[in-house]
Protein backbone atom coordinates (compact mmCIF):
# COMPACT_ATOMS: atom_id res chain seq x y z
CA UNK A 1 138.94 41.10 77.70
CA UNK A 2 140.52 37.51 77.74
CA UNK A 3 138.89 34.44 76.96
CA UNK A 4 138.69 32.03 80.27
CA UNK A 5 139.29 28.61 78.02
CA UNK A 6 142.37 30.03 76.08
CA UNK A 7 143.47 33.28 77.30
CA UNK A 8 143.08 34.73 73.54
CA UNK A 9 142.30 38.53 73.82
CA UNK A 10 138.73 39.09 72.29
CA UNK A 11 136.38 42.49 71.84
CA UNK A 12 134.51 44.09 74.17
CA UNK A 13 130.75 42.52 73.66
CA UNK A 14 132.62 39.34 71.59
CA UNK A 15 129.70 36.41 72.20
CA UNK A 16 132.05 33.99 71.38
CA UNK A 17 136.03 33.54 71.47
CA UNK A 18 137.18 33.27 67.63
CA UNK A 19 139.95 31.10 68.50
CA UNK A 20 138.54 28.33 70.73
CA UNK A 21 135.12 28.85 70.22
CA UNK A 22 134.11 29.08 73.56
CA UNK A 23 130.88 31.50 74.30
CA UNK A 24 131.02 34.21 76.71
CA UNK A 25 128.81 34.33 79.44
CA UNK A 26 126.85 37.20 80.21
CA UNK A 27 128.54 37.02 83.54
CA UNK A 28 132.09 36.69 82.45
CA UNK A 29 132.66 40.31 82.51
CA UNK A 30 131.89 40.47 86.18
CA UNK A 31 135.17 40.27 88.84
CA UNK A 32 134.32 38.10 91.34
CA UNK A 33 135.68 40.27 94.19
CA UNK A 34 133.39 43.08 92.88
CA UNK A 35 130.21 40.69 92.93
CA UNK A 36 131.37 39.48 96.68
CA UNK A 37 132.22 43.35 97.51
CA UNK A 38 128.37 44.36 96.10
CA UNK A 39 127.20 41.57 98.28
CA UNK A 40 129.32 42.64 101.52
CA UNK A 41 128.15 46.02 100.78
CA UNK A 42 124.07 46.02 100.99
CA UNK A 43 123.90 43.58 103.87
CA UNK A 44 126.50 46.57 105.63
CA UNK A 45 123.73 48.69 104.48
CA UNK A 46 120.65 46.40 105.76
CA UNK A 47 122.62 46.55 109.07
CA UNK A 48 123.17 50.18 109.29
CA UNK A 49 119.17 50.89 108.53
CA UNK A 50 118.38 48.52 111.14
CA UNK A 51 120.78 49.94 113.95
CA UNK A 52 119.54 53.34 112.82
CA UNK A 53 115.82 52.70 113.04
CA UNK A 54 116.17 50.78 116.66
CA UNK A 55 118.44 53.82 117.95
CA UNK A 56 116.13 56.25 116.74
CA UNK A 57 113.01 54.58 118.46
CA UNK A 58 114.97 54.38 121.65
CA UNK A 59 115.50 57.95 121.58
CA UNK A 60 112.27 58.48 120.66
CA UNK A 61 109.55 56.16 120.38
CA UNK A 62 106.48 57.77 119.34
CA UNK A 63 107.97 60.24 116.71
CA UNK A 64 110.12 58.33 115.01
CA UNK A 65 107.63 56.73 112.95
CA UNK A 66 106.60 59.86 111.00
CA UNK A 67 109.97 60.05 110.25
CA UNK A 68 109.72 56.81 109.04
CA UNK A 69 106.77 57.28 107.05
CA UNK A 70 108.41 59.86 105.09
CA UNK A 71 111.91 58.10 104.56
CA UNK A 72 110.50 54.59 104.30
CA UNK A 73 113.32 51.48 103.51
CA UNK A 74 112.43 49.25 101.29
CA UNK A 75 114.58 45.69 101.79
CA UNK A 76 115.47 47.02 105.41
CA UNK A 77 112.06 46.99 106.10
CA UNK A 78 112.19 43.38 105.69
CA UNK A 79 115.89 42.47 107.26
CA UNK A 80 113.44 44.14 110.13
CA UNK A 81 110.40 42.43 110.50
CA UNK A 82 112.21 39.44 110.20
CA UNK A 83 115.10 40.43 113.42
CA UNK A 84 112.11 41.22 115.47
CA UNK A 85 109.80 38.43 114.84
CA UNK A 86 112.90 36.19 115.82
CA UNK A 87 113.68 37.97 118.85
CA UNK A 88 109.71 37.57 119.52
CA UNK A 89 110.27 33.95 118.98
CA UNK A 90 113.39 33.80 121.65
CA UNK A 91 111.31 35.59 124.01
CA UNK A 92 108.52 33.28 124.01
CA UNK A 93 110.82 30.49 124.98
CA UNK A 94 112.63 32.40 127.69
CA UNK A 95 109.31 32.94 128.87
CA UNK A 96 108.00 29.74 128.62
CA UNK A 97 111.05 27.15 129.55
CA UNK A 98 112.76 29.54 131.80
CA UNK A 99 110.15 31.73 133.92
CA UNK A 100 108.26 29.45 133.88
CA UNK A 101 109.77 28.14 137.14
CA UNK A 102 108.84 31.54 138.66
CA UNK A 103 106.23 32.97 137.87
CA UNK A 104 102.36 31.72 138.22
CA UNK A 105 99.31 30.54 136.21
CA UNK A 106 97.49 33.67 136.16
CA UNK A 107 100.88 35.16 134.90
CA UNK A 108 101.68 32.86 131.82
CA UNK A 109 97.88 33.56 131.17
CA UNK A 110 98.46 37.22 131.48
CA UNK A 111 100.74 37.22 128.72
CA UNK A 112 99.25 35.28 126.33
CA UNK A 113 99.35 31.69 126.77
CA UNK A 114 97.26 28.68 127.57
CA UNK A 115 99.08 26.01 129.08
CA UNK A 116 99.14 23.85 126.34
CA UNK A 117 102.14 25.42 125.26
CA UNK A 118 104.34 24.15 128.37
CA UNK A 119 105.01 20.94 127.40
CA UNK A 120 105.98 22.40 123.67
CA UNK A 121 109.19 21.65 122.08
CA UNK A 122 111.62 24.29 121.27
CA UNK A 123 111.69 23.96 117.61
CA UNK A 124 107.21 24.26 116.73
CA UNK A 125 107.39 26.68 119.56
CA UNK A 126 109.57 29.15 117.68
CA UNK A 127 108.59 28.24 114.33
CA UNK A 128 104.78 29.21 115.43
CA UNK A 129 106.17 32.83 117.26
CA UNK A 130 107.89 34.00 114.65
CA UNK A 131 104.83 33.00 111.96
CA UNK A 132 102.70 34.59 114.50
CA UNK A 133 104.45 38.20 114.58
CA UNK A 134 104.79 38.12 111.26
CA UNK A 135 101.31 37.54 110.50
CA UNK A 136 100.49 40.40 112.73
CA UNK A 137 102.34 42.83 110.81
CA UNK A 138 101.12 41.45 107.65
CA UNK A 139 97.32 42.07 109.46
CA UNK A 140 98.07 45.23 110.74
CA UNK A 141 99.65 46.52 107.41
CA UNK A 142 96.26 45.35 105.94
CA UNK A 143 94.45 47.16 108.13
CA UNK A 144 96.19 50.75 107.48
CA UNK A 145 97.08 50.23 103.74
CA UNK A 146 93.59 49.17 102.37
CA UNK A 147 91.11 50.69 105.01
CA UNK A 148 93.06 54.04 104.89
CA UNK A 149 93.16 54.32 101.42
CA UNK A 150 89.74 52.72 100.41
CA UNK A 151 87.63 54.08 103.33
CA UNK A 152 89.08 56.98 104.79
CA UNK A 153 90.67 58.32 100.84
CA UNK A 154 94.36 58.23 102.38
CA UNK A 155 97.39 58.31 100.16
CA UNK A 156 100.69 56.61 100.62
CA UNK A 157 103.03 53.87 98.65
CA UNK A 158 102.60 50.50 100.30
CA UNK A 159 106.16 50.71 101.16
CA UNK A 160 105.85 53.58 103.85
CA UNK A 161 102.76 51.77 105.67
CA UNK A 162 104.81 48.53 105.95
CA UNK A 163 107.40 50.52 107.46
CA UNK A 164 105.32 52.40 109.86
CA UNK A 165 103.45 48.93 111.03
CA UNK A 166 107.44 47.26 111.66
CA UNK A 167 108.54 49.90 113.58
CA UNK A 168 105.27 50.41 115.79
CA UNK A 169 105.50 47.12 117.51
CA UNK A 170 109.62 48.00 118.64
CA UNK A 171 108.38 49.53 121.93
CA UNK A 172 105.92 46.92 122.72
CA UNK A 173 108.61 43.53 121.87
CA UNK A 174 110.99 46.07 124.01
CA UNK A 175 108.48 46.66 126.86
CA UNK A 176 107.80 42.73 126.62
CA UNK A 177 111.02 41.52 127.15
CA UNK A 178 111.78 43.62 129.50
CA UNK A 179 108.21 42.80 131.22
CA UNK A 180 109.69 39.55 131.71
CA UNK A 181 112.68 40.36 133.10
CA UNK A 182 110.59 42.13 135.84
CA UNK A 183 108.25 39.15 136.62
CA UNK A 184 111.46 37.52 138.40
CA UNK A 185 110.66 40.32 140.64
CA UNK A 186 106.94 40.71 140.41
CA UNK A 187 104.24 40.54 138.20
CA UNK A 188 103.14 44.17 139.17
CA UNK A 189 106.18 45.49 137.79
CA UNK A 190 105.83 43.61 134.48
CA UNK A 191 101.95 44.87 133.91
CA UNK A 192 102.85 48.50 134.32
CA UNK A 193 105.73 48.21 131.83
CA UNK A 194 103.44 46.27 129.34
CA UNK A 195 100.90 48.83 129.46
CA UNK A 196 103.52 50.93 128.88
CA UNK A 197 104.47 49.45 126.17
CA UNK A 198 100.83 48.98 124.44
CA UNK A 199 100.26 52.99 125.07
CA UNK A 200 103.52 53.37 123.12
CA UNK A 201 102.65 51.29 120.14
CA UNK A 202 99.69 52.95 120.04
CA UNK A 203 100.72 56.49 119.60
CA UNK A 204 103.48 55.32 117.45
CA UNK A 205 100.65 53.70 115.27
CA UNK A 206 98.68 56.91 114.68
CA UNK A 207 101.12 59.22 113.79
CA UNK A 208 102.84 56.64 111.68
CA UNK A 209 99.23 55.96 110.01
CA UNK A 210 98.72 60.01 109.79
CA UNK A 211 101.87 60.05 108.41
CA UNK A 212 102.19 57.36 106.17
CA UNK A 213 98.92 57.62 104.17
CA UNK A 214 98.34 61.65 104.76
CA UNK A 215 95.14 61.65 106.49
CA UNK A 216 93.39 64.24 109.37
CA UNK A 217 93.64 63.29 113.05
CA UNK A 218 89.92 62.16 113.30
CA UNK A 219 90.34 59.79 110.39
CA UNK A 220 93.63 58.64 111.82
CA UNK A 221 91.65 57.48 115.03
CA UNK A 222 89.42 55.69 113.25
CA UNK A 223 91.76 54.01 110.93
CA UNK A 224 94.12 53.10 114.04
CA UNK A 225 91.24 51.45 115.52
CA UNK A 226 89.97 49.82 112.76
CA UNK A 227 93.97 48.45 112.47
CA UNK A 228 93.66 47.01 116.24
CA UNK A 229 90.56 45.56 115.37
CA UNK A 230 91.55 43.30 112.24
CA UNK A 231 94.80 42.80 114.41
CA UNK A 232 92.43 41.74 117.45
CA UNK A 233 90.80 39.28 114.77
CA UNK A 234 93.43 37.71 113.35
CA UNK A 235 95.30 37.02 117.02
CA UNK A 236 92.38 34.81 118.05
CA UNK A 237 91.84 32.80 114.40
CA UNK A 238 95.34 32.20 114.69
CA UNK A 239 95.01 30.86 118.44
CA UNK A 240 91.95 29.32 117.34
CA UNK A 241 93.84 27.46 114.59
CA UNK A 242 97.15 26.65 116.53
CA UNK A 243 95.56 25.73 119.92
C-alpha cells in the first residue's frame, strides 16, 4: 500500500504514513473503480428483481404473490413501490390533461376524481399521485402486517407482507392504464377491464396475505377484508385532506 501524499510504501493497516505524516483514511484502501463497479452492480440487480417480478405477474397474476411471499426482496421491494407509484402518477395526468378531451363527467368521476383536479398543474398533480399510492401501500401493509399478526396470530417478517401488498396492486395500475386507453373507445370497455383488474388484486391479496403471514383460508378472508377496509379509510381522509 502507497501513501497518496508521497507515494512512500507503508503496512497494511499503517494509520499514518511515517514519512509525510499523512493519516490514512479508512477509505483509502478502496479502488475507486471497485466502489463505482459495487454501485453499477446492485442497481443491475434492483433492475433485474423488478423486470422479474413484473414478468412473472404478467404470466401469472394471482399466483405470483405466494411466490413472492416466500422469496420476498428487500431494497427491490422499494426500487418497486416507488416505479409504480410514478407510473400511477403519469397516468393520472394522461388521464386528466389528455382524455380529458374525450371522455365525460360521469367518467372522470368514475375513476376517481372530482373536478377540482382539472384545472391542476402538472407538478402538485403528480407530487399528490405518487404520495397517494404510496400511502396506500403503506395502509394496506398496515392492515395485513399488524391485524394478521395481532388479531388473527399470523406469522411472517415485515419484509414478505410489504412485498406481497407492492405486487398486489400490479394488475390493478395495469388494468387502469389500460382502462384508459379503452375509454377513447368507450367507457364500457374501460369498466369491465377495471373490474377486472380489482378481482385480480383481490385474489392476489389473499393468497399473498395466506402466504405471507401463514394463516387458514377463513382467517385470510377476514384479514383481506379488514386490509380493504383500512385501505377504504385512508383513500377518503386523504381526499378529505387534499380536496
Amino acid at each position: 500500500m502507497e501513501c497518496k501524499n508521497c507515494g512512500q510504501e507503508m503496512e497494511e493497516g499503517a494509520s499514518f504514513c511515517v514519512k509525510c505524516g499523512n493519516p490514512v483514511g479508512q477509505n483509502d484502501n478502496l479502488a475507486e473503480p471497485q466502489l463505482k463497479e459495487f454501485d453499477s452492480e446492485k442497481v443491475k440487480n434492483y433492475f433485474d428483481d423488478v423486470m422479474k417480478i413484473l414478468f412473472n405477474v404478467f404470466a401469472a397474476p394471482i399466483n405470483t404473490n405466494q411466490v413472492v411471499a416466500k422469496n420476498p426482496l428487500r431494497e427491490g421491494s422499494f426500487v418497486l413501490a416507488v416505479l409504480l407509484a410514478i407510473i400511477y402518477g403519469l397516468s393520472n395526468l394522461w388521464l386528466v390533461k389528455i382524455v380529458v378531451a374525450k371522455v365525460s363527467y360521469y367518467t372522470l368521476a368514475f375513476f376517481g376524481y372530482y373536478p377540482g383536479f382539472l384545472g391542476a398543474d402538472y407538478a402538485p398533480l403528480f407530487a399528490y399521485s405518487v404520495l397517494f399510492y404510496l400511502l396506500v401501500l403503506a395502509g394496506l401493509f398496515v392492515g395485513v402486517y399488524f391485524v394478521g399478526k395481532s388479531i388473527f396470530k399470523g406469522e411472517g417478517t415485515g419484509y414478505s407482507v410489504w412485498n406481497i401488498v407492492v405486487v398486489a396492486t400490479i394488475p390493478y395500475l395495469a388494468s387502469r392504464l389500460l382502462a384508459i386507453l379503452l375509454s377513447y373507445i368507450t367507457i364500457y370497455l374501460s369498466i369491465i377491464v377495471l373490474l377486472a383488474g380489482l378481482i385480480v388484486f383481490i385474489l392476489a391479496f389473499y393468497n399473498g396475505i395466506i402466504a405471507s403471514i401463514d394463516i387458514n383460508t377463513d382467517n385470510g378472508v377476514y384479514a383481506t377484508a379488514t386490509a380493504i377496509t383500512i385501505l377504504y379509510l385512508i383513500i377518503i381522509l386523504l381526499m378529505a385532506i387534499i380536496l
